[in-house]
PDB file of N, CA and C in Angstrom:
ATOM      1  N   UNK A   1    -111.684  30.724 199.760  1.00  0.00           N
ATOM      2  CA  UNK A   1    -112.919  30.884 200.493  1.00  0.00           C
ATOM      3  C   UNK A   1    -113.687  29.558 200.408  1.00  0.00           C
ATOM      4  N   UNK A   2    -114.060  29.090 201.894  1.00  0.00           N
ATOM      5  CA  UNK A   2    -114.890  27.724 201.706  1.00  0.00           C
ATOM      6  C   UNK A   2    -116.392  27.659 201.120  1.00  0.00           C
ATOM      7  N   UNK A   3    -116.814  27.297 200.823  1.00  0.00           N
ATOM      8  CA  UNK A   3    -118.940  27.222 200.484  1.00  0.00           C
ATOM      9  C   UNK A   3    -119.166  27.925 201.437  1.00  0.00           C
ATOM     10  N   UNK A   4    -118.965  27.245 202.605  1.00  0.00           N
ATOM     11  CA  UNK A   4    -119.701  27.866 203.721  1.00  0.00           C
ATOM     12  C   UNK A   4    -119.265  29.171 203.849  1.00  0.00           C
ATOM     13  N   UNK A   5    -118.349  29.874 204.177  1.00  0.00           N
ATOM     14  CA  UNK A   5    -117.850  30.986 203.746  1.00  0.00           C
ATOM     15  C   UNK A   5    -118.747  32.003 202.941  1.00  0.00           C
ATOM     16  N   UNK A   6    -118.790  31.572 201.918  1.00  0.00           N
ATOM     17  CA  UNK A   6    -119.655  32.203 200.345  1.00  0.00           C
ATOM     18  C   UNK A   6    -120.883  31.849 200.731  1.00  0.00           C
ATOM     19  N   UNK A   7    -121.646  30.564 201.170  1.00  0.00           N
ATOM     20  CA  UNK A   7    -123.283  30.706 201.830  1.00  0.00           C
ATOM     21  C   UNK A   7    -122.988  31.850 202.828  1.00  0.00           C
ATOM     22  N   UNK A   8    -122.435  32.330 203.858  1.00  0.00           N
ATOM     23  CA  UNK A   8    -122.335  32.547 204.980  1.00  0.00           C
ATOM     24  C   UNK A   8    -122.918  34.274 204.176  1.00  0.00           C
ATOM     25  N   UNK A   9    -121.759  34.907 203.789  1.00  0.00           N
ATOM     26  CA  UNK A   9    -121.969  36.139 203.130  1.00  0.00           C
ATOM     27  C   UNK A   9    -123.303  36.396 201.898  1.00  0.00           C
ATOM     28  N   UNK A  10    -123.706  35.265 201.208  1.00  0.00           N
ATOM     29  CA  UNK A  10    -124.545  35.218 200.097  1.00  0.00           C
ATOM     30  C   UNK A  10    -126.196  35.452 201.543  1.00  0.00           C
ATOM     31  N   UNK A  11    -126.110  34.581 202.525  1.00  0.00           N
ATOM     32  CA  UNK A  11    -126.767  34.908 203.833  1.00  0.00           C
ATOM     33  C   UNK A  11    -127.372  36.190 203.957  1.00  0.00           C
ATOM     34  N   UNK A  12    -126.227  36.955 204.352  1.00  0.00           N
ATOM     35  CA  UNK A  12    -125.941  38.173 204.829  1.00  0.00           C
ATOM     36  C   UNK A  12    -126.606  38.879 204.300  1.00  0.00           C
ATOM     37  N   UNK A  13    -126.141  39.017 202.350  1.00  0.00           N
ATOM     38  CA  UNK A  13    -126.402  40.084 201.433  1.00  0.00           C
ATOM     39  C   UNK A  13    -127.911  40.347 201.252  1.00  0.00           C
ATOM     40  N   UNK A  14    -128.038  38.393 201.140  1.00  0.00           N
ATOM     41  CA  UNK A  14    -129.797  38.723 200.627  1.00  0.00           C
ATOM     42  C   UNK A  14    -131.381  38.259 201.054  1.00  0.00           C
ATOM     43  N   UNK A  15    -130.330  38.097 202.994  1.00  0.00           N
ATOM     44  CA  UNK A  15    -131.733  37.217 203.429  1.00  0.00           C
ATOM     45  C   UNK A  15    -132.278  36.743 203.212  1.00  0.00           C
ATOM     46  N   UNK A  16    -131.574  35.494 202.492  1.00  0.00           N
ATOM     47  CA  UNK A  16    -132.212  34.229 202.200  1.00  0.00           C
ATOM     48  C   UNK A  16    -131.730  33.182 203.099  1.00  0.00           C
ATOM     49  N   UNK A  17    -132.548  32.444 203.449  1.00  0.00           N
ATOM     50  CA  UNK A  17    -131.551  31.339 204.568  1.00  0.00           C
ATOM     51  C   UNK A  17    -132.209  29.541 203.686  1.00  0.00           C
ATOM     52  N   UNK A  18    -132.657  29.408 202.778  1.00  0.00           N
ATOM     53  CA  UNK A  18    -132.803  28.056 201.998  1.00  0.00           C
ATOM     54  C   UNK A  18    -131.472  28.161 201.583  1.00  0.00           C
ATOM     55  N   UNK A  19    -130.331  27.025 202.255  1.00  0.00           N
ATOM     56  CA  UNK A  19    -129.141  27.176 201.767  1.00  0.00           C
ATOM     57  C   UNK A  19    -129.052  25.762 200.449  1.00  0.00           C
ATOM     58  N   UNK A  20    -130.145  25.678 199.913  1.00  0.00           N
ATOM     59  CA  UNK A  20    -130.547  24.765 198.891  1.00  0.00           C
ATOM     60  C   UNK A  20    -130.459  25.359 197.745  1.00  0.00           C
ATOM     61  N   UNK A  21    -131.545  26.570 198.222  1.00  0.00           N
ATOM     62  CA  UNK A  21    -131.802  27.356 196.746  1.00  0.00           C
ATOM     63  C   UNK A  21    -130.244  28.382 196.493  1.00  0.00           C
ATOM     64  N   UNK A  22    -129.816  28.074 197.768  1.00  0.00           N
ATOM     65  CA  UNK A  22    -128.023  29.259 197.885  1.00  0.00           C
ATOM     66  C   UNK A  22    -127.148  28.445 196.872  1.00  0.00           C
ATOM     67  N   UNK A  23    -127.199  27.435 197.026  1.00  0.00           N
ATOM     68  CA  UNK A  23    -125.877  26.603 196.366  1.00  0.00           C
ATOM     69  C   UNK A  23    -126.191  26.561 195.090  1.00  0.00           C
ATOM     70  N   UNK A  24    -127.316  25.952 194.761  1.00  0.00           N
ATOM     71  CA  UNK A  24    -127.515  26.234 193.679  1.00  0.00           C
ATOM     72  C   UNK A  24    -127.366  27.526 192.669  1.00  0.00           C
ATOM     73  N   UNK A  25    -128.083  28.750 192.921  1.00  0.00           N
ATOM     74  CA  UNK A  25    -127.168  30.071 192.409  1.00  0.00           C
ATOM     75  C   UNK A  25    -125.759  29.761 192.612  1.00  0.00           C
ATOM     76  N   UNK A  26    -125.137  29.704 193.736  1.00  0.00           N
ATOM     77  CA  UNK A  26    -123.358  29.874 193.691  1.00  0.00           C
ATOM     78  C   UNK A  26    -123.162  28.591 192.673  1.00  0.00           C
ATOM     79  N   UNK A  27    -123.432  27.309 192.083  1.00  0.00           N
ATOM     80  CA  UNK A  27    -123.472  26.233 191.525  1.00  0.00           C
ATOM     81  C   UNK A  27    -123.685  27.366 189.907  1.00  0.00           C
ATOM     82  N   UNK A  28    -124.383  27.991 189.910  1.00  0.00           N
ATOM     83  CA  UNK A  28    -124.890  28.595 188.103  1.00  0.00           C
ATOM     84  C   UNK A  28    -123.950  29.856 188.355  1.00  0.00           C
ATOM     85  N   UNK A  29    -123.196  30.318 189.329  1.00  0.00           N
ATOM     86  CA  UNK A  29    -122.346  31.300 189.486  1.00  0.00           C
ATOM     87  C   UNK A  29    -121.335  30.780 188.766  1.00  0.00           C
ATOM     88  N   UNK A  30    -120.719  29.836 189.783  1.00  0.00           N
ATOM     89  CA  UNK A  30    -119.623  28.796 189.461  1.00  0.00           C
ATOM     90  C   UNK A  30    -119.368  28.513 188.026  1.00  0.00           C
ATOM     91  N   UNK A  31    -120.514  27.814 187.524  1.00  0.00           N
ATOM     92  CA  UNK A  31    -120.238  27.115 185.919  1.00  0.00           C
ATOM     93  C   UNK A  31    -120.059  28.505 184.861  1.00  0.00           C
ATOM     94  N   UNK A  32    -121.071  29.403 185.314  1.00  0.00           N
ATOM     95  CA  UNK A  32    -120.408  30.199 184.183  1.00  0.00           C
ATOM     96  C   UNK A  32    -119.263  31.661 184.297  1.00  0.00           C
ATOM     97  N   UNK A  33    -118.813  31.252 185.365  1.00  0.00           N
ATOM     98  CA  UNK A  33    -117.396  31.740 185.420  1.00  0.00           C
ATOM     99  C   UNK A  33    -116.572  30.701 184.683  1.00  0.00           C
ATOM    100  N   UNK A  34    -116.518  29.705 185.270  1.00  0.00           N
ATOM    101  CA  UNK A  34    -115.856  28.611 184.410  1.00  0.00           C
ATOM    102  C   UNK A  34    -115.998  28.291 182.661  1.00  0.00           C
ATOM    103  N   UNK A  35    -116.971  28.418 182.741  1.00  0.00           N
ATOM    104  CA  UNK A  35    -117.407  28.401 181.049  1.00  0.00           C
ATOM    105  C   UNK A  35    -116.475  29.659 180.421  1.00  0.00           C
ATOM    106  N   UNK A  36    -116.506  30.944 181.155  1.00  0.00           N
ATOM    107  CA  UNK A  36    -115.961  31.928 180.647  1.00  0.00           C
ATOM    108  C   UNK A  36    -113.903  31.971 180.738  1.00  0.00           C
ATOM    109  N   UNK A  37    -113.999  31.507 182.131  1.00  0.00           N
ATOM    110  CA  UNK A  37    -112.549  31.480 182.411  1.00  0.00           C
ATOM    111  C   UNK A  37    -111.679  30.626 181.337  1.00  0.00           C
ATOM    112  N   UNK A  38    -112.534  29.395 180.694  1.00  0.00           N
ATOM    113  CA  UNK A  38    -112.294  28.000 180.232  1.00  0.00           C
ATOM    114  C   UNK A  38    -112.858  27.755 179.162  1.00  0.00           C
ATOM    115  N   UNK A  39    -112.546  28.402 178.253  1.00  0.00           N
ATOM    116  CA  UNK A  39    -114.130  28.142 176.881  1.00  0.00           C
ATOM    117  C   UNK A  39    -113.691  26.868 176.487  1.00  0.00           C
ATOM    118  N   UNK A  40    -112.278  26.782 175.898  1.00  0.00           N
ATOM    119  CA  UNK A  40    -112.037  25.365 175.164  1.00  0.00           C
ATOM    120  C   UNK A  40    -111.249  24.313 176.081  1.00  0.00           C
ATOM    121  N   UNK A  41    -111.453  24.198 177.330  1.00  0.00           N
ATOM    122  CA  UNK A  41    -111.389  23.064 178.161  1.00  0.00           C
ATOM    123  C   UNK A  41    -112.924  22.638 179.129  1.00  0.00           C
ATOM    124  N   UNK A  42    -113.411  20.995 179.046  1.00  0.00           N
ATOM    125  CA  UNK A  42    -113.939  20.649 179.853  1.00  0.00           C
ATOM    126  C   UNK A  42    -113.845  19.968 181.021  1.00  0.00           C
ATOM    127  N   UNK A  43    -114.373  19.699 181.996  1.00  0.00           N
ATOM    128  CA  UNK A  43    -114.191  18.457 183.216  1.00  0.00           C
ATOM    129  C   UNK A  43    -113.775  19.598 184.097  1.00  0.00           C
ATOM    130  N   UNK A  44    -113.588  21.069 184.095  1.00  0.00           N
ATOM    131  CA  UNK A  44    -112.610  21.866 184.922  1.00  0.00           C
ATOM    132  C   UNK A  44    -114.309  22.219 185.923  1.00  0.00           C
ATOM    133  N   UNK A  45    -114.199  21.926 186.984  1.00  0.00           N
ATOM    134  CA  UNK A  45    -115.275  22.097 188.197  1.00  0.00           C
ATOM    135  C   UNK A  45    -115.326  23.182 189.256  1.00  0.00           C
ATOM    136  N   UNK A  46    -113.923  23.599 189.683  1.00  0.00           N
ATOM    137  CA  UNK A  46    -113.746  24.757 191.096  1.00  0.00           C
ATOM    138  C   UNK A  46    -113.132  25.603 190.111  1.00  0.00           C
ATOM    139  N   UNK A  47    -113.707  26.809 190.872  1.00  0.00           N
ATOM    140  CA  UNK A  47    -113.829  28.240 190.525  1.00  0.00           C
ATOM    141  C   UNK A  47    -112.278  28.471 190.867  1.00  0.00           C
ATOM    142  N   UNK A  48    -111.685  29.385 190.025  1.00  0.00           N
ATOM    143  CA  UNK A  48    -109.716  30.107 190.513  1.00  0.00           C
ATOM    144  C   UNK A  48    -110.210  30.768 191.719  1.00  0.00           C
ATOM    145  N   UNK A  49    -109.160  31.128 192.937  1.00  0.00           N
ATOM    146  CA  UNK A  49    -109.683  31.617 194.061  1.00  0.00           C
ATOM    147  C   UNK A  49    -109.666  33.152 194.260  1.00  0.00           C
ATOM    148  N   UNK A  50    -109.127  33.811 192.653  1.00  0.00           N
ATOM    149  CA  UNK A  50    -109.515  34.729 192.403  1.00  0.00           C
ATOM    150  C   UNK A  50    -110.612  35.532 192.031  1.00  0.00           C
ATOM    151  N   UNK A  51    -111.618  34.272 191.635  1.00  0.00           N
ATOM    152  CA  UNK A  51    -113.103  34.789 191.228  1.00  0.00           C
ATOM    153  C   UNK A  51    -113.866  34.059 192.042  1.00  0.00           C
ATOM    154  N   UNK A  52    -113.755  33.765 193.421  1.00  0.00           N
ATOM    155  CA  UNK A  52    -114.617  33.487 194.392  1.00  0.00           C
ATOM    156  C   UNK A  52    -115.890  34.853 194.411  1.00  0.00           C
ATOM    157  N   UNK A  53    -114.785  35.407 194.982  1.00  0.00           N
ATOM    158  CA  UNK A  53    -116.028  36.874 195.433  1.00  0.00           C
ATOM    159  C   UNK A  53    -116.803  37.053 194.435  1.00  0.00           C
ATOM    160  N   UNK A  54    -116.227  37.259 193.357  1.00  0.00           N
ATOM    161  CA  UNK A  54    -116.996  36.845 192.009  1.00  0.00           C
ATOM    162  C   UNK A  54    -118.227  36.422 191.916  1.00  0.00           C
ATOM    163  N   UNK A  55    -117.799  34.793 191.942  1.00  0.00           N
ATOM    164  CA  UNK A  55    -118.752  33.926 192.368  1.00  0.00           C
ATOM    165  C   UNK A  55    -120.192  34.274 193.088  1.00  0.00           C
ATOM    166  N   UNK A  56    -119.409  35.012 194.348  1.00  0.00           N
ATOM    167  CA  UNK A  56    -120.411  35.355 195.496  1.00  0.00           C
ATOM    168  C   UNK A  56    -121.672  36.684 194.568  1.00  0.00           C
ATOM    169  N   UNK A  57    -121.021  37.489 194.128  1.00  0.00           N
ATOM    170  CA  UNK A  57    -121.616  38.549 193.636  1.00  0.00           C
ATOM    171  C   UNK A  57    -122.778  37.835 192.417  1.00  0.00           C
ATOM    172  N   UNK A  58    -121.998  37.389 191.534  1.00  0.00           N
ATOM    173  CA  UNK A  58    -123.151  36.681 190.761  1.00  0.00           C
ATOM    174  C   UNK A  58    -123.939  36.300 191.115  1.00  0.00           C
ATOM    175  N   UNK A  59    -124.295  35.095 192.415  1.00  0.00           N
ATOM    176  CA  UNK A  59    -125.227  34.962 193.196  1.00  0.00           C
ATOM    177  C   UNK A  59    -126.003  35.646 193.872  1.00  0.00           C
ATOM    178  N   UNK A  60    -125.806  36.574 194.106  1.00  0.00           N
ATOM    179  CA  UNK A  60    -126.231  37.743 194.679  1.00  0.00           C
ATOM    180  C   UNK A  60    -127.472  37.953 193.962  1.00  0.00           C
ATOM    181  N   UNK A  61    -126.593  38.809 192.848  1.00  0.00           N
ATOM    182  CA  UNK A  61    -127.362  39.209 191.304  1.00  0.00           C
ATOM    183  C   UNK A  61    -128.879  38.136 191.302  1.00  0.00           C
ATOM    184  N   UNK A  62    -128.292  36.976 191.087  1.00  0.00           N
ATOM    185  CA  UNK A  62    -129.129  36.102 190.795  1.00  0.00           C
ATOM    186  C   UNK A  62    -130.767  35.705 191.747  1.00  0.00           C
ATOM    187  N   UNK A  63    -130.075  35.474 192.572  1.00  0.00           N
ATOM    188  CA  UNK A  63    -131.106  35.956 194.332  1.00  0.00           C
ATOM    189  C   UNK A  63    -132.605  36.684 194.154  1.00  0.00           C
ATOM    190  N   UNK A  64    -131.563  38.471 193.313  1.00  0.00           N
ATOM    191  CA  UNK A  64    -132.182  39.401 193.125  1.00  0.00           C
ATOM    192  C   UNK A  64    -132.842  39.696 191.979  1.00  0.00           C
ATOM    193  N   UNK A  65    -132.886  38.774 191.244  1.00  0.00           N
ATOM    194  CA  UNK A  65    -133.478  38.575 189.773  1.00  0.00           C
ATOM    195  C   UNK A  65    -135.183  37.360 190.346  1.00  0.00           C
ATOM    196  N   UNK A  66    -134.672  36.454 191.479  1.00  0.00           N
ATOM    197  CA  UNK A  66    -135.827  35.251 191.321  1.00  0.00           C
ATOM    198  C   UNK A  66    -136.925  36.172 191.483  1.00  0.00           C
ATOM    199  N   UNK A  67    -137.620  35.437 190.616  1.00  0.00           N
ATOM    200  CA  UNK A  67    -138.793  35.838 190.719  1.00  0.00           C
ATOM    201  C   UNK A  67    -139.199  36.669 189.243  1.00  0.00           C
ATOM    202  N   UNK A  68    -138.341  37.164 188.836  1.00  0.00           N
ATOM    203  CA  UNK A  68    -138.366  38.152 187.508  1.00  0.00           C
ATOM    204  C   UNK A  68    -137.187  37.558 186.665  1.00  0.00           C
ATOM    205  N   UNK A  69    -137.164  36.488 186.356  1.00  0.00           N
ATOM    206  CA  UNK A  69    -135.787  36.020 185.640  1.00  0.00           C
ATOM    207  C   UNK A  69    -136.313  36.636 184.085  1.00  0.00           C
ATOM    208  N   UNK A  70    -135.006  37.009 183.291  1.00  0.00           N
ATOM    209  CA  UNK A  70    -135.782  37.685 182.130  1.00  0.00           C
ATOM    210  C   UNK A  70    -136.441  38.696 181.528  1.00  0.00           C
ATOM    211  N   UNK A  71    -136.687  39.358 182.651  1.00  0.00           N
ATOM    212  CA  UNK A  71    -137.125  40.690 182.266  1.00  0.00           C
ATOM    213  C   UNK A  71    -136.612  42.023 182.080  1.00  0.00           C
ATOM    214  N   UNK A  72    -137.211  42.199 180.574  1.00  0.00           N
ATOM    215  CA  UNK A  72    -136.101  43.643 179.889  1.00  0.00           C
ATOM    216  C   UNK A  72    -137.241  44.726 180.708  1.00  0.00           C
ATOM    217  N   UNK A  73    -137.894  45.180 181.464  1.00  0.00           N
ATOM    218  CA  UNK A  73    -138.555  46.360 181.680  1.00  0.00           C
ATOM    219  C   UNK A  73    -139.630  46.036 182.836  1.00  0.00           C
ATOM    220  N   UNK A  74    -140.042  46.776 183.472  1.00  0.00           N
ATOM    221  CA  UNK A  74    -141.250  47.223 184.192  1.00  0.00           C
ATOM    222  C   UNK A  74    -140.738  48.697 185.126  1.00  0.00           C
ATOM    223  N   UNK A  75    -141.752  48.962 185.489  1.00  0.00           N
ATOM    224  CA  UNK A  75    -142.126  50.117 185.758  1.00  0.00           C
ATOM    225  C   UNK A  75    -143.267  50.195 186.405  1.00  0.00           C
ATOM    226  N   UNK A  76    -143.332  50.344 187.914  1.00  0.00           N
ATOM    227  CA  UNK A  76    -144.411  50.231 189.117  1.00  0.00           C
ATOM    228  C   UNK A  76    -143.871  51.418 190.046  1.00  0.00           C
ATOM    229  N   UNK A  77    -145.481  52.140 190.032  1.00  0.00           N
ATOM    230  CA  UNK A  77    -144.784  53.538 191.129  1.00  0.00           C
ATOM    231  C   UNK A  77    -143.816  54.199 191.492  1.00  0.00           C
ATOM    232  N   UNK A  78    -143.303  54.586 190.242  1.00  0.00           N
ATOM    233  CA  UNK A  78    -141.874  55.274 190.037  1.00  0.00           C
ATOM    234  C   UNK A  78    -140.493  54.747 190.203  1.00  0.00           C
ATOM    235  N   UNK A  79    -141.306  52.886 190.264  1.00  0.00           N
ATOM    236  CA  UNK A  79    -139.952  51.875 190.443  1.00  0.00           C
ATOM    237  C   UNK A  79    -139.140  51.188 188.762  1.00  0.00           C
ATOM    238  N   UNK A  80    -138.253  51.296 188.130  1.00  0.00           N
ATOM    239  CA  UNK A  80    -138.059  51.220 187.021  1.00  0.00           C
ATOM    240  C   UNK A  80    -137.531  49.807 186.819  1.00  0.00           C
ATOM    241  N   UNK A  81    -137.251  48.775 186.170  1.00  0.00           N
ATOM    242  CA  UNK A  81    -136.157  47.387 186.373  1.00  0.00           C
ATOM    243  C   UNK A  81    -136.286  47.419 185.197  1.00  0.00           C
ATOM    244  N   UNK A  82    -135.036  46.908 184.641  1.00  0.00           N
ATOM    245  CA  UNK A  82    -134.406  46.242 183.210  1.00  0.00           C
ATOM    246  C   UNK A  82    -133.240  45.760 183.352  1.00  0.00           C
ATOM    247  N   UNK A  83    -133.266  44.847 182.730  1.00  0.00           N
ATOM    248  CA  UNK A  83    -132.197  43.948 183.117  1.00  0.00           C
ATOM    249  C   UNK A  83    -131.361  43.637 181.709  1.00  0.00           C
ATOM    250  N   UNK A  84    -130.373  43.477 182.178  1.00  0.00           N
ATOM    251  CA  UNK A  84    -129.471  43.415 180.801  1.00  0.00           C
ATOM    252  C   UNK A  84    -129.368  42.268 179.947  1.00  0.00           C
ATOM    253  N   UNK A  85    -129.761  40.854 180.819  1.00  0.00           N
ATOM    254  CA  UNK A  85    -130.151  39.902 179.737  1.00  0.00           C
ATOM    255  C   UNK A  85    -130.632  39.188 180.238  1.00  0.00           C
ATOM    256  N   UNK A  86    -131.074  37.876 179.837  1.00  0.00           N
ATOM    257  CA  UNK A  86    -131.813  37.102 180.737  1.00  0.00           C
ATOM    258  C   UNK A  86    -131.214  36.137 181.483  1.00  0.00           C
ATOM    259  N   UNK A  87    -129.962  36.261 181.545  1.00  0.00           N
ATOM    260  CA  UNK A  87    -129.033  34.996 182.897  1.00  0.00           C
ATOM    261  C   UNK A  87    -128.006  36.151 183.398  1.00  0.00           C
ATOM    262  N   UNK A  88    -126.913  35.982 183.268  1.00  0.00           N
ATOM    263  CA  UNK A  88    -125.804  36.420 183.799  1.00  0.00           C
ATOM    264  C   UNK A  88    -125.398  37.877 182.967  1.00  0.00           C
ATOM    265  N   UNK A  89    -125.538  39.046 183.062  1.00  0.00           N
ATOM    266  CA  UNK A  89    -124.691  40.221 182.293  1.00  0.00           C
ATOM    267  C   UNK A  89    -123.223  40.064 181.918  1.00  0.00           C
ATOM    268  N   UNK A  90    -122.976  40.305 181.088  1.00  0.00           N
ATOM    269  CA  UNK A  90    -121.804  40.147 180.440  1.00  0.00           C
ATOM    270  C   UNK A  90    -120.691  41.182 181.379  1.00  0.00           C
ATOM    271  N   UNK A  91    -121.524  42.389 181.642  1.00  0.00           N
ATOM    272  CA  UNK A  91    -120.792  43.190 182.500  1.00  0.00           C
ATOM    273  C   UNK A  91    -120.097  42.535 183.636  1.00  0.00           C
ATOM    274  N   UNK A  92    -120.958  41.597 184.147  1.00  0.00           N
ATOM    275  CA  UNK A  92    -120.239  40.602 185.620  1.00  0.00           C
ATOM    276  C   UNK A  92    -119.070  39.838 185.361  1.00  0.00           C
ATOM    277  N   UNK A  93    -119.288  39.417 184.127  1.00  0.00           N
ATOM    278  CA  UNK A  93    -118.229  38.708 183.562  1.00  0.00           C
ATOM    279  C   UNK A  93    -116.891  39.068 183.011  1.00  0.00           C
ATOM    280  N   UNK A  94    -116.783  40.026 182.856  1.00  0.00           N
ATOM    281  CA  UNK A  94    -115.871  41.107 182.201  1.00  0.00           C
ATOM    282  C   UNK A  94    -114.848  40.948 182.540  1.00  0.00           C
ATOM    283  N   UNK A  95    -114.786  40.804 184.081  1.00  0.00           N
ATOM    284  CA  UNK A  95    -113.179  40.581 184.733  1.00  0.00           C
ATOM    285  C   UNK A  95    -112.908  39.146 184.904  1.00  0.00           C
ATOM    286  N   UNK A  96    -113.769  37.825 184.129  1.00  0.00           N
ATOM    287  CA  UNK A  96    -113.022  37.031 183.623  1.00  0.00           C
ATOM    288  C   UNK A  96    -111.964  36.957 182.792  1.00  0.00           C
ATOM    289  N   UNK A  97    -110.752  36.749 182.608  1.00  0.00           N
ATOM    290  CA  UNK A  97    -110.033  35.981 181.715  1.00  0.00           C
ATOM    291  C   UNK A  97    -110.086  34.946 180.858  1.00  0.00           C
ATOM    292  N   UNK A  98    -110.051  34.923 179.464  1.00  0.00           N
ATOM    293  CA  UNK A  98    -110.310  33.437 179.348  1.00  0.00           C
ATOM    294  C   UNK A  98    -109.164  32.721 179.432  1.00  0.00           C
ATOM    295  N   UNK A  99    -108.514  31.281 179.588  1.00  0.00           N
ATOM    296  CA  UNK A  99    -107.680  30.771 179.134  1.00  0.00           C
ATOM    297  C   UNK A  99    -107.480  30.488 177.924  1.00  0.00           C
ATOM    298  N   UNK A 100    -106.692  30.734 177.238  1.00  0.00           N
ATOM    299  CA  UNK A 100    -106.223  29.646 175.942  1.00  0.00           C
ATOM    300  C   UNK A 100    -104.987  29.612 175.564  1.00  0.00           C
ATOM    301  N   UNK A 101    -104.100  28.667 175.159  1.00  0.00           N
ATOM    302  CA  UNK A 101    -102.993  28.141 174.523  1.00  0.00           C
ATOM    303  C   UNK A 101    -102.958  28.245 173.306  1.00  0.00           C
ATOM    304  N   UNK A 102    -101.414  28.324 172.966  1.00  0.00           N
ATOM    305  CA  UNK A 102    -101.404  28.260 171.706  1.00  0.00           C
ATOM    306  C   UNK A 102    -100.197  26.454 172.062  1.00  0.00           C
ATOM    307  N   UNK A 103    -101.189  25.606 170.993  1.00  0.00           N
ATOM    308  CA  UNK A 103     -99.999  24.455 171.201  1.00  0.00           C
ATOM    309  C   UNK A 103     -98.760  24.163 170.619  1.00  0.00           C
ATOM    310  N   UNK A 104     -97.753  23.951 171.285  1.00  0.00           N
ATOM    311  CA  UNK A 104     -96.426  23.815 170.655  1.00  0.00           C
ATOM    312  C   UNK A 104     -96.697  22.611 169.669  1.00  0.00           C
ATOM    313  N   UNK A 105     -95.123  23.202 168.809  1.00  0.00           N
ATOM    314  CA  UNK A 105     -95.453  22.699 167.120  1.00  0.00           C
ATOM    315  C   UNK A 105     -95.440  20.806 167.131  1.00  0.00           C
ATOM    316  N   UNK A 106     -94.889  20.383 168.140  1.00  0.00           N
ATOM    317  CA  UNK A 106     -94.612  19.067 168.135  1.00  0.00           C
ATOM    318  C   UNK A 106     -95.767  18.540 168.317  1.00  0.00           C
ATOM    319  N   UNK A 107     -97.230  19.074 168.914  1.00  0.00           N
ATOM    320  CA  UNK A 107     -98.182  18.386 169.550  1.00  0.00           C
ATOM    321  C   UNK A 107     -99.108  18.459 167.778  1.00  0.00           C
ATOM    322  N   UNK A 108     -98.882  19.879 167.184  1.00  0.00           N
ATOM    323  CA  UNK A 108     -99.901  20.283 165.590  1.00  0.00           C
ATOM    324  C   UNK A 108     -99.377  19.171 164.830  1.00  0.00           C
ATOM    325  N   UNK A 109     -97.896  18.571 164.932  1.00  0.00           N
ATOM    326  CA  UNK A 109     -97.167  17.635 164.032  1.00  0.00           C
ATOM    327  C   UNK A 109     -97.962  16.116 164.461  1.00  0.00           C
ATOM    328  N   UNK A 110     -97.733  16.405 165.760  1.00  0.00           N
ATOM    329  CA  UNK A 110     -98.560  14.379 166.161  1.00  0.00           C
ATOM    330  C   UNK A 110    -100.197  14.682 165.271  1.00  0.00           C
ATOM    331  N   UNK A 111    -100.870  16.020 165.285  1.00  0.00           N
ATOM    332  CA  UNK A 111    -102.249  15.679 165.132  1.00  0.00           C
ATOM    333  C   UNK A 111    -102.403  15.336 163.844  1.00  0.00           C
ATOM    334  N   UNK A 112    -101.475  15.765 162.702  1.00  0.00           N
ATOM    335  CA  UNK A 112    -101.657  15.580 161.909  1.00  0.00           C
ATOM    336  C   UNK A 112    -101.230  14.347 160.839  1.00  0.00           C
ATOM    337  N   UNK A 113    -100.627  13.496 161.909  1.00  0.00           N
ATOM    338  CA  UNK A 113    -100.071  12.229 161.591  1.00  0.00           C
ATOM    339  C   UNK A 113    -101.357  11.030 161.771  1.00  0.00           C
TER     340      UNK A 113
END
């Protein structure tokens, strides 16, 4: 799926059309899929094209948080919000994978030389 693609639908979901403030969410989507997909590798930048939609949804989320980033509670005219943490829910993340290796013995032998 291209950016534009993922702006195109992120569009759609949450009638927002600042495709400034769009990239940016899909940009804090992005990194912490990656952070999660990737704990002990850095420099890794594009999302697997399996957690695009992903991607998209987090942003979403995020969209729907501005304005109230952080907040565990309120309650206005029988309207309730709590939010599960103050950035990204772990729940969203869930169907990350992480990567990790185990390194073959020849590479534990160089480190320790």
């Amino acid at each position: 799926m291209t950016n534009e693609q993922m702006l195109e639908i992120l569009t759609a979901r949450t009638g927002v059309t600042d495709t400034t403030l769009l990239e940016a969410y899909l940009e804090d989507a992005a990194q912490a899929i990656i952070n999660k997909a990737y704990p002990f590798k850095t420099g890794i930048e594009t999302v697997p094209a399996k957690y695009q939609r992903l991607q998209v949804e987090i942003a979403v989320y995020l969209v729907g948080k501005m304005g109230a980033e952080g907040q565990t509670m309120h309650i206005e005219n029988g309207i309730h919000r709590t939010y599960e943490s103050a950035s990204i829910p772990n729940s969203m993340l869930k169907a990350v994978i992480p990567l990790a290796k185990i390194p073959s013995p020849e590479v534990v032998e160089d480190a320790d030389t």
